[in-house]
Protein backbone atom coordinates (compact mmCIF):
# COMPACT_ATOMS: atom_id res chain seq x y z
CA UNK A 1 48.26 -8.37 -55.03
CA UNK A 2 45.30 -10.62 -55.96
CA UNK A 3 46.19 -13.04 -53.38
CA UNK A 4 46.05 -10.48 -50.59
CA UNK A 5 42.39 -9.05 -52.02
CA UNK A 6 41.62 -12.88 -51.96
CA UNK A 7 42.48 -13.16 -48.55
CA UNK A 8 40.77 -10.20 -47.16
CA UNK A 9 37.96 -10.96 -48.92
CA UNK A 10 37.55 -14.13 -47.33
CA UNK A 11 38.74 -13.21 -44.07
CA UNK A 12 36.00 -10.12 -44.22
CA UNK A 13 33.10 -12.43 -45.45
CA UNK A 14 33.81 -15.25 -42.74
CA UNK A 15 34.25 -12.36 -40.11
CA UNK A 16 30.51 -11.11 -41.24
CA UNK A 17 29.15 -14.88 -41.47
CA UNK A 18 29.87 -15.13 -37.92
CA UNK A 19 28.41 -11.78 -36.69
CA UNK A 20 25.71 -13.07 -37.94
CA UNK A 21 25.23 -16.33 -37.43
CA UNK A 22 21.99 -16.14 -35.04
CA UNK A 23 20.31 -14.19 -37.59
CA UNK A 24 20.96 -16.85 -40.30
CA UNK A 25 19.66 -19.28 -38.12
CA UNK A 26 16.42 -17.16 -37.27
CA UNK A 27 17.59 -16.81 -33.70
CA UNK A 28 16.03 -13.85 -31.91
CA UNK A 29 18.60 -10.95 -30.65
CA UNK A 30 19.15 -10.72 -27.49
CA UNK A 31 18.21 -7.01 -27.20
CA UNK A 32 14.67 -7.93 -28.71
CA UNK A 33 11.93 -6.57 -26.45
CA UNK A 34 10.24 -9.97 -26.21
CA UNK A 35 13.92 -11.41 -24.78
CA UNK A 36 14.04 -7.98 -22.83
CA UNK A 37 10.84 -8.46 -21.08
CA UNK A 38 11.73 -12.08 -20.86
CA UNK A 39 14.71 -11.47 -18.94
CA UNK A 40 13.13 -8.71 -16.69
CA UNK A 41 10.75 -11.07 -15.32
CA UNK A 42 12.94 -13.57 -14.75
CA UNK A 43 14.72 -10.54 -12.55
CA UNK A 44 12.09 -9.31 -10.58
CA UNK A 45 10.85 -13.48 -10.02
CA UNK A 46 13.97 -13.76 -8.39
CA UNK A 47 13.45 -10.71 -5.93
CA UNK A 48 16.67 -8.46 -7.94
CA UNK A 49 14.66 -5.62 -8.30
CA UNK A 50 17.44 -3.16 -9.02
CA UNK A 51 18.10 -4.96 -11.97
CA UNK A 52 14.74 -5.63 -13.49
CA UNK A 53 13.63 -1.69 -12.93
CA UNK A 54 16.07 -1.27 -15.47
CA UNK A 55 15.32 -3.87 -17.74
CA UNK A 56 11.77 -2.48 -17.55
CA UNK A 57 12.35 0.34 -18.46
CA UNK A 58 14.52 -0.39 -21.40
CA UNK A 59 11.29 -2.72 -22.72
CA UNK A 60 8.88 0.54 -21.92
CA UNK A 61 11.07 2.73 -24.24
CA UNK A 62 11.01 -0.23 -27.45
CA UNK A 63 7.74 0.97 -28.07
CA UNK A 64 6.26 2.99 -30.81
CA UNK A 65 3.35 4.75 -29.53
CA UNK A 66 3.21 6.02 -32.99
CA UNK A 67 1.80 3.40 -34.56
CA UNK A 68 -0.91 0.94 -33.62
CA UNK A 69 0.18 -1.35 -31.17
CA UNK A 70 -1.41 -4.99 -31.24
CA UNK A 71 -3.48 -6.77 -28.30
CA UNK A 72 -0.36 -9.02 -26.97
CA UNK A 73 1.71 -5.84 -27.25
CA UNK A 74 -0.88 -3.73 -25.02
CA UNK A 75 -1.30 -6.50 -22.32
CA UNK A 76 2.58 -6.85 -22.11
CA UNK A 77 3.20 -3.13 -21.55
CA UNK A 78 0.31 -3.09 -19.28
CA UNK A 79 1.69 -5.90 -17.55
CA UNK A 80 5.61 -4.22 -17.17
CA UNK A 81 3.77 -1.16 -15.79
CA UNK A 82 2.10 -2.97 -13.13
CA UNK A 83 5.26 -4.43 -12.23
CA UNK A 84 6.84 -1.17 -12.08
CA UNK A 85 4.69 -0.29 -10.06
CA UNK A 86 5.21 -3.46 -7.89
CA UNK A 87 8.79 -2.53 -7.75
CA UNK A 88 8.41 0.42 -6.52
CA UNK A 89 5.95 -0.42 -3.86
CA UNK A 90 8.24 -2.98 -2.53
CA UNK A 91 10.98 -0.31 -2.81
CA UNK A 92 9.06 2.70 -1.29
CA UNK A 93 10.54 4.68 -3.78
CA UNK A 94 8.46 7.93 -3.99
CA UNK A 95 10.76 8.93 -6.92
CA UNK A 96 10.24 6.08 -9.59
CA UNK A 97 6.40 6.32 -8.95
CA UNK A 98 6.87 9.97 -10.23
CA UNK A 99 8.97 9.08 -12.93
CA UNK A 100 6.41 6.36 -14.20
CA UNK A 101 3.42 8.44 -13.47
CA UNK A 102 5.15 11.04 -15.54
CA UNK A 103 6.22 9.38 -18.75
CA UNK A 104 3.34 6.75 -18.68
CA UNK A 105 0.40 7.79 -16.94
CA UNK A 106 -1.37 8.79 -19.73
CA UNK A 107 -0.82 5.48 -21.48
CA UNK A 108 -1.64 3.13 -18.78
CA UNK A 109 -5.19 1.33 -18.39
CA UNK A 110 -7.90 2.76 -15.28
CA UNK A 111 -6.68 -0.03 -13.10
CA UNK A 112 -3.06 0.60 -13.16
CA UNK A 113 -3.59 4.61 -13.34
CA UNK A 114 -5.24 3.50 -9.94
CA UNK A 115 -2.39 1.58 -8.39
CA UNK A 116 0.02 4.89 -9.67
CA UNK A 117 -2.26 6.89 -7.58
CA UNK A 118 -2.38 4.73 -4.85
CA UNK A 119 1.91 4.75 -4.35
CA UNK A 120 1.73 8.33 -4.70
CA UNK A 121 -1.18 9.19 -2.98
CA UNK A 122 0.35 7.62 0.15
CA UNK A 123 4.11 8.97 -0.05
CA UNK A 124 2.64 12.43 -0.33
CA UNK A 125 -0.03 11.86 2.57
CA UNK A 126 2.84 10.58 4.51
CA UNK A 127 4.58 13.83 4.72
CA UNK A 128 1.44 15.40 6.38
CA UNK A 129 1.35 18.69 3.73
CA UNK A 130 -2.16 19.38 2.97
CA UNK A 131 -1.41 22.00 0.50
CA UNK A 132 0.96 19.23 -1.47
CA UNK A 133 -1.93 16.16 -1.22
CA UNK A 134 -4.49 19.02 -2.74
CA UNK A 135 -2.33 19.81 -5.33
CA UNK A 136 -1.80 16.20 -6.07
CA UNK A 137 -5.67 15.68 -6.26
CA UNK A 138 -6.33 18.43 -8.43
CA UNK A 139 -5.76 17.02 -11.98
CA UNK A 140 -6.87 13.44 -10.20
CA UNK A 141 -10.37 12.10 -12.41
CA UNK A 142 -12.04 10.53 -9.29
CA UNK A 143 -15.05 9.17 -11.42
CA UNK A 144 -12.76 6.67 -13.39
CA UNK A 145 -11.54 5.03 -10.37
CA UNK A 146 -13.34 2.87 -8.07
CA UNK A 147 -15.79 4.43 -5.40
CA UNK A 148 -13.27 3.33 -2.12
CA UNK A 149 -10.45 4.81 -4.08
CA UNK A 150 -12.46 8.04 -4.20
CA UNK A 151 -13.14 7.74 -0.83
CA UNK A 152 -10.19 7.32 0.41
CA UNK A 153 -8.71 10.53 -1.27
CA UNK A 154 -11.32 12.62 0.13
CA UNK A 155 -10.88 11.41 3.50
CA UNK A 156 -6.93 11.87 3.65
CA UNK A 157 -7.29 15.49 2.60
CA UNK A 158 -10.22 15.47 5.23
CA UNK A 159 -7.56 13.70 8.00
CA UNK A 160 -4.87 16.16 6.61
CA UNK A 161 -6.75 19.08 7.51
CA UNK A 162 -8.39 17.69 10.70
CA UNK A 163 -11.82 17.81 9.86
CA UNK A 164 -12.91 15.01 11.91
CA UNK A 165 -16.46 15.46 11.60
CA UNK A 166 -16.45 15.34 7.88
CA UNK A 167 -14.51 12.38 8.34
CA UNK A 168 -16.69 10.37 10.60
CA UNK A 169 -19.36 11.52 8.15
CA UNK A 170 -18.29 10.18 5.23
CA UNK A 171 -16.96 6.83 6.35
CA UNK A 172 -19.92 5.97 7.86
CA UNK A 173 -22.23 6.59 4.49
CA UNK A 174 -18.97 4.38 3.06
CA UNK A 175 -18.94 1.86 4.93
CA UNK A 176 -22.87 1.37 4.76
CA UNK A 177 -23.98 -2.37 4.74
CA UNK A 178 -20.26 -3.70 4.34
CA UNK A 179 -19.91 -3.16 7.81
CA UNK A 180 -16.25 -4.86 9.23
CA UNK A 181 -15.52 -5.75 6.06
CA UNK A 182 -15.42 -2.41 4.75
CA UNK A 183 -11.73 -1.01 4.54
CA UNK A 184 -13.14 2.17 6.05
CA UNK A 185 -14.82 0.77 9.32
CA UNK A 186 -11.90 1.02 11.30
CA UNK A 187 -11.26 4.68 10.32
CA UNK A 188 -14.93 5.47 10.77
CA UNK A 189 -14.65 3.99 14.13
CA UNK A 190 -11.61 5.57 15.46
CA UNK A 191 -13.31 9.40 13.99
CA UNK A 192 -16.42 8.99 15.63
CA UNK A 193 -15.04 8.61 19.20
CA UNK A 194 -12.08 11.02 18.14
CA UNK A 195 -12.29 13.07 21.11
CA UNK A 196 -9.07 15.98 21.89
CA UNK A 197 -7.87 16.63 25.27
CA UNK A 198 -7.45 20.37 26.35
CA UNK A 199 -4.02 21.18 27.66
CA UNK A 200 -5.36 23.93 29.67
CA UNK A 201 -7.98 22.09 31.65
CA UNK A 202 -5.00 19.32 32.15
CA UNK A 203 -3.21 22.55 33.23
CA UNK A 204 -6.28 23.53 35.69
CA UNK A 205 -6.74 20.39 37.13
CA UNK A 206 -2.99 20.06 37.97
CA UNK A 207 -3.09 23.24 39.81
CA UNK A 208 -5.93 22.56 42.00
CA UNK A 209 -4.43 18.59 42.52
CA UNK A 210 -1.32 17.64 41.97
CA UNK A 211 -0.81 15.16 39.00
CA UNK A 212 -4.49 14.92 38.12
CA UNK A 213 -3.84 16.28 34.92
CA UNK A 214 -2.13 13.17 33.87
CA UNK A 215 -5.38 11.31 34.88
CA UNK A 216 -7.27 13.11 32.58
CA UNK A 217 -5.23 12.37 29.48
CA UNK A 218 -5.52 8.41 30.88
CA UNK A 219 -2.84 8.21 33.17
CA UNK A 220 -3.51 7.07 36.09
CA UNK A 221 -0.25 5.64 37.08
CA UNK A 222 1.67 9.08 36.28
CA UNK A 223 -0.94 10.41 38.66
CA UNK A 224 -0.60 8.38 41.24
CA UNK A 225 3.41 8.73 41.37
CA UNK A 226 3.24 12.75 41.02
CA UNK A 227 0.46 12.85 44.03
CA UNK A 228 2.36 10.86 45.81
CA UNK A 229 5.89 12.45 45.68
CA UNK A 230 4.41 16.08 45.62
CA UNK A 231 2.23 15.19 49.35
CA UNK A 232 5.28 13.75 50.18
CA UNK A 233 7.48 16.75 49.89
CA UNK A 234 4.01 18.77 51.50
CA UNK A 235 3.89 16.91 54.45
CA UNK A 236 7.33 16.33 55.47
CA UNK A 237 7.57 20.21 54.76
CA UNK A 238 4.68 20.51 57.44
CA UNK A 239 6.19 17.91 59.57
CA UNK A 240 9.82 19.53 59.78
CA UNK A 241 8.34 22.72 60.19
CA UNK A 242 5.63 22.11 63.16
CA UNK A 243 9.02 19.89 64.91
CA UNK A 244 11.61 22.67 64.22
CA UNK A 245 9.05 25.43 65.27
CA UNK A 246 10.17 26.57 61.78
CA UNK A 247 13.60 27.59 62.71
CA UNK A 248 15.42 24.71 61.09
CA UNK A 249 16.48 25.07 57.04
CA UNK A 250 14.98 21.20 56.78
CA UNK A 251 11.18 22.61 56.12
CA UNK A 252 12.16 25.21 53.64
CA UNK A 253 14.52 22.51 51.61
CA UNK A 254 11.65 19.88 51.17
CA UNK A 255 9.37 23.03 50.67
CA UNK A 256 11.57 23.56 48.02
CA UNK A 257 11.99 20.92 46.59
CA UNK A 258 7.86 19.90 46.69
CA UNK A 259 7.09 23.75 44.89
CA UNK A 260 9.85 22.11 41.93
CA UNK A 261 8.33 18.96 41.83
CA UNK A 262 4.72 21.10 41.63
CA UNK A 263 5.79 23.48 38.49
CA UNK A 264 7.65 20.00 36.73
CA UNK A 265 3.87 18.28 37.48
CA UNK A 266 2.51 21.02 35.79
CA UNK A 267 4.46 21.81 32.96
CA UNK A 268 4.39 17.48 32.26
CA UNK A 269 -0.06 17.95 32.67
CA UNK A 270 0.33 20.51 29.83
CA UNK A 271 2.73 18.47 27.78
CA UNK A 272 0.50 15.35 28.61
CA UNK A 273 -2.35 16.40 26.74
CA UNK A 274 -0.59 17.50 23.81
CA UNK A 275 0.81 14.33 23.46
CA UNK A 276 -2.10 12.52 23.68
CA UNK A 277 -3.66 14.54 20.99
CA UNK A 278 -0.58 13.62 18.57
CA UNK A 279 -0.76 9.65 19.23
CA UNK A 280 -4.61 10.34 18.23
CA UNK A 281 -3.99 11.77 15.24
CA UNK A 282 -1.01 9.56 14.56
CA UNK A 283 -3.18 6.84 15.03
CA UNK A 284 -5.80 8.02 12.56
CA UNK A 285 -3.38 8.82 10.08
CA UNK A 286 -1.71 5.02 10.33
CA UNK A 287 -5.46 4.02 9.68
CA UNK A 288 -5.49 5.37 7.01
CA UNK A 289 -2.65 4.53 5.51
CA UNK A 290 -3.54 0.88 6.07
CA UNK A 291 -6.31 1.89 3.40
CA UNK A 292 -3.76 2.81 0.98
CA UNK A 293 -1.82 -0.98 1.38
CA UNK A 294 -5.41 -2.72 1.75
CA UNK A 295 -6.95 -0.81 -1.70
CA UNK A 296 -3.33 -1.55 -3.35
């Protein structure tokens, strides 16, 4: 019997030597947060961003915000956020920038708060819901960010509601002496000669000549081809109908055919103008969206 309790004790004490071998040698764990971090750089160096979101955010939650955290430890949590943040830039994913904004926000440095703002800023002004990019602006403290970043948020809820005079407005006093190399000169640019076309005067013009609508949203080509066809259809209705003495069904089938062609023209003036009112204001929402990647 005191063999076997010899043996078990040794086999037990050679069993726990080994477990911990690395911490007799002073070896640091592997599930330390500076080996953690370590290897989540190493991750997202290598582009496998999956991976070192969640290696991030397994080094986020080794801290103890109650206690007081030392310099190194502040810039290295500071640092994992603004790769975070990188991450999910590269990722567009609309639902980690919550996520970090929600846990961490409050912890994170001005400059990185920023960047937080930036990613979310843009996924919400990319869904083009004014009431949702005013409630995200709300709780926003504009006066610890830099002066473009304020800008910028005022003039996407400005561009969200369509207040293009406000907007031409305000990039101009931001752009000021910067000039071109102000991120905002392009969007000042494209607000000040932001000019709608009506779809009823396309309409009206239409009526009275065929296809001129289209001219007056810029297309001249679209003109051309429906003034063309439709006095096509008009004068080989005249022509049939002045050689058949009108007796023939060959004047009333091109007549026909030209009054179709007519209502189509007008129907596609309408729709012209409304479609060159939404590239217009595509285009100055993709302006300003460049803002958002240029201020990131």
């Amino acid at each position: 019997m005191k063999k076997v309790f010899t043996v078990l004790w040794l086999i037990t004490f050679c069993a726990f030597t080994g477990m911990n071998a690395k911490a007799f040698a002073q070896e640091p764990s592997p599930y330390a947060p500076s080996t953690v971090k370590a290897f989540a750089d190493s991750l997202y160096g290598q582009g496998f961003l999956t991976q070192a979101e969640g290696e991030y955010k397994r080094y986020l939650y080794s801290f103890d915000f109650n206690s007081q955290l030392e310099a190194s430890q502040i810039l290295e949590f500071q640092s994992t956020l603004n790769s975070l943040c990188g991450i999910y830039k590269s990722q567009q994913n609309k639902t980690g920038v919550q996520w970090l904004r929600n846990n961490f926000y409050g912890a994170a440095d001005n400059s990185i708060k920023q960047r937080m703002n930036l990613l979310q800023g843009k996924y919400i002004f990319m869904e083009r819901n004014a009431a949702a990019f005013e409630s995200f602006c709300q709780p926003l403290e504009l006066t610890a960010f830099t002066a473009d970043f304020s800008s910028l948020i005022k003039a996407s809820g400005l561009v969200l509601n369509k207040n293009i005079a406000e907007l031409s407005e305000l990039c101009k006093q931001t752009v000021g002496e910067q000039g071109e190399a102000s991120p905002f000169f392009a969007l000042g640019e494209l607000a000040a000669s932001y000019k709608l076309k009506k779809p009823g005067v396309a309409l009206l013009l239409s009526t009275l000549i065929p296809g001129s609508g289209k001219w007056y949203t810029g297309s001249f080509g679209a003109f051309t081809s429906s003034f063309l066809t439709i006095g096509s259809f008009v004068a080989g209705t005249v022509v049939t109908g002045i050689q058949t003495n009108w007796k023939s069904w060959q004047p009333y089938v091109f007549g026909a055919c030209g009054l179709v062609l007519y209502i189509a023209d007008l129907y596609g003036s309408y729709q012209s103008a409304k479609r060159y009112n939404d590239a217009l204001y595509r285009h100055l929402c993709e302006e300003t969206e460049k803002i958002y990647e240029t201020l990131y």
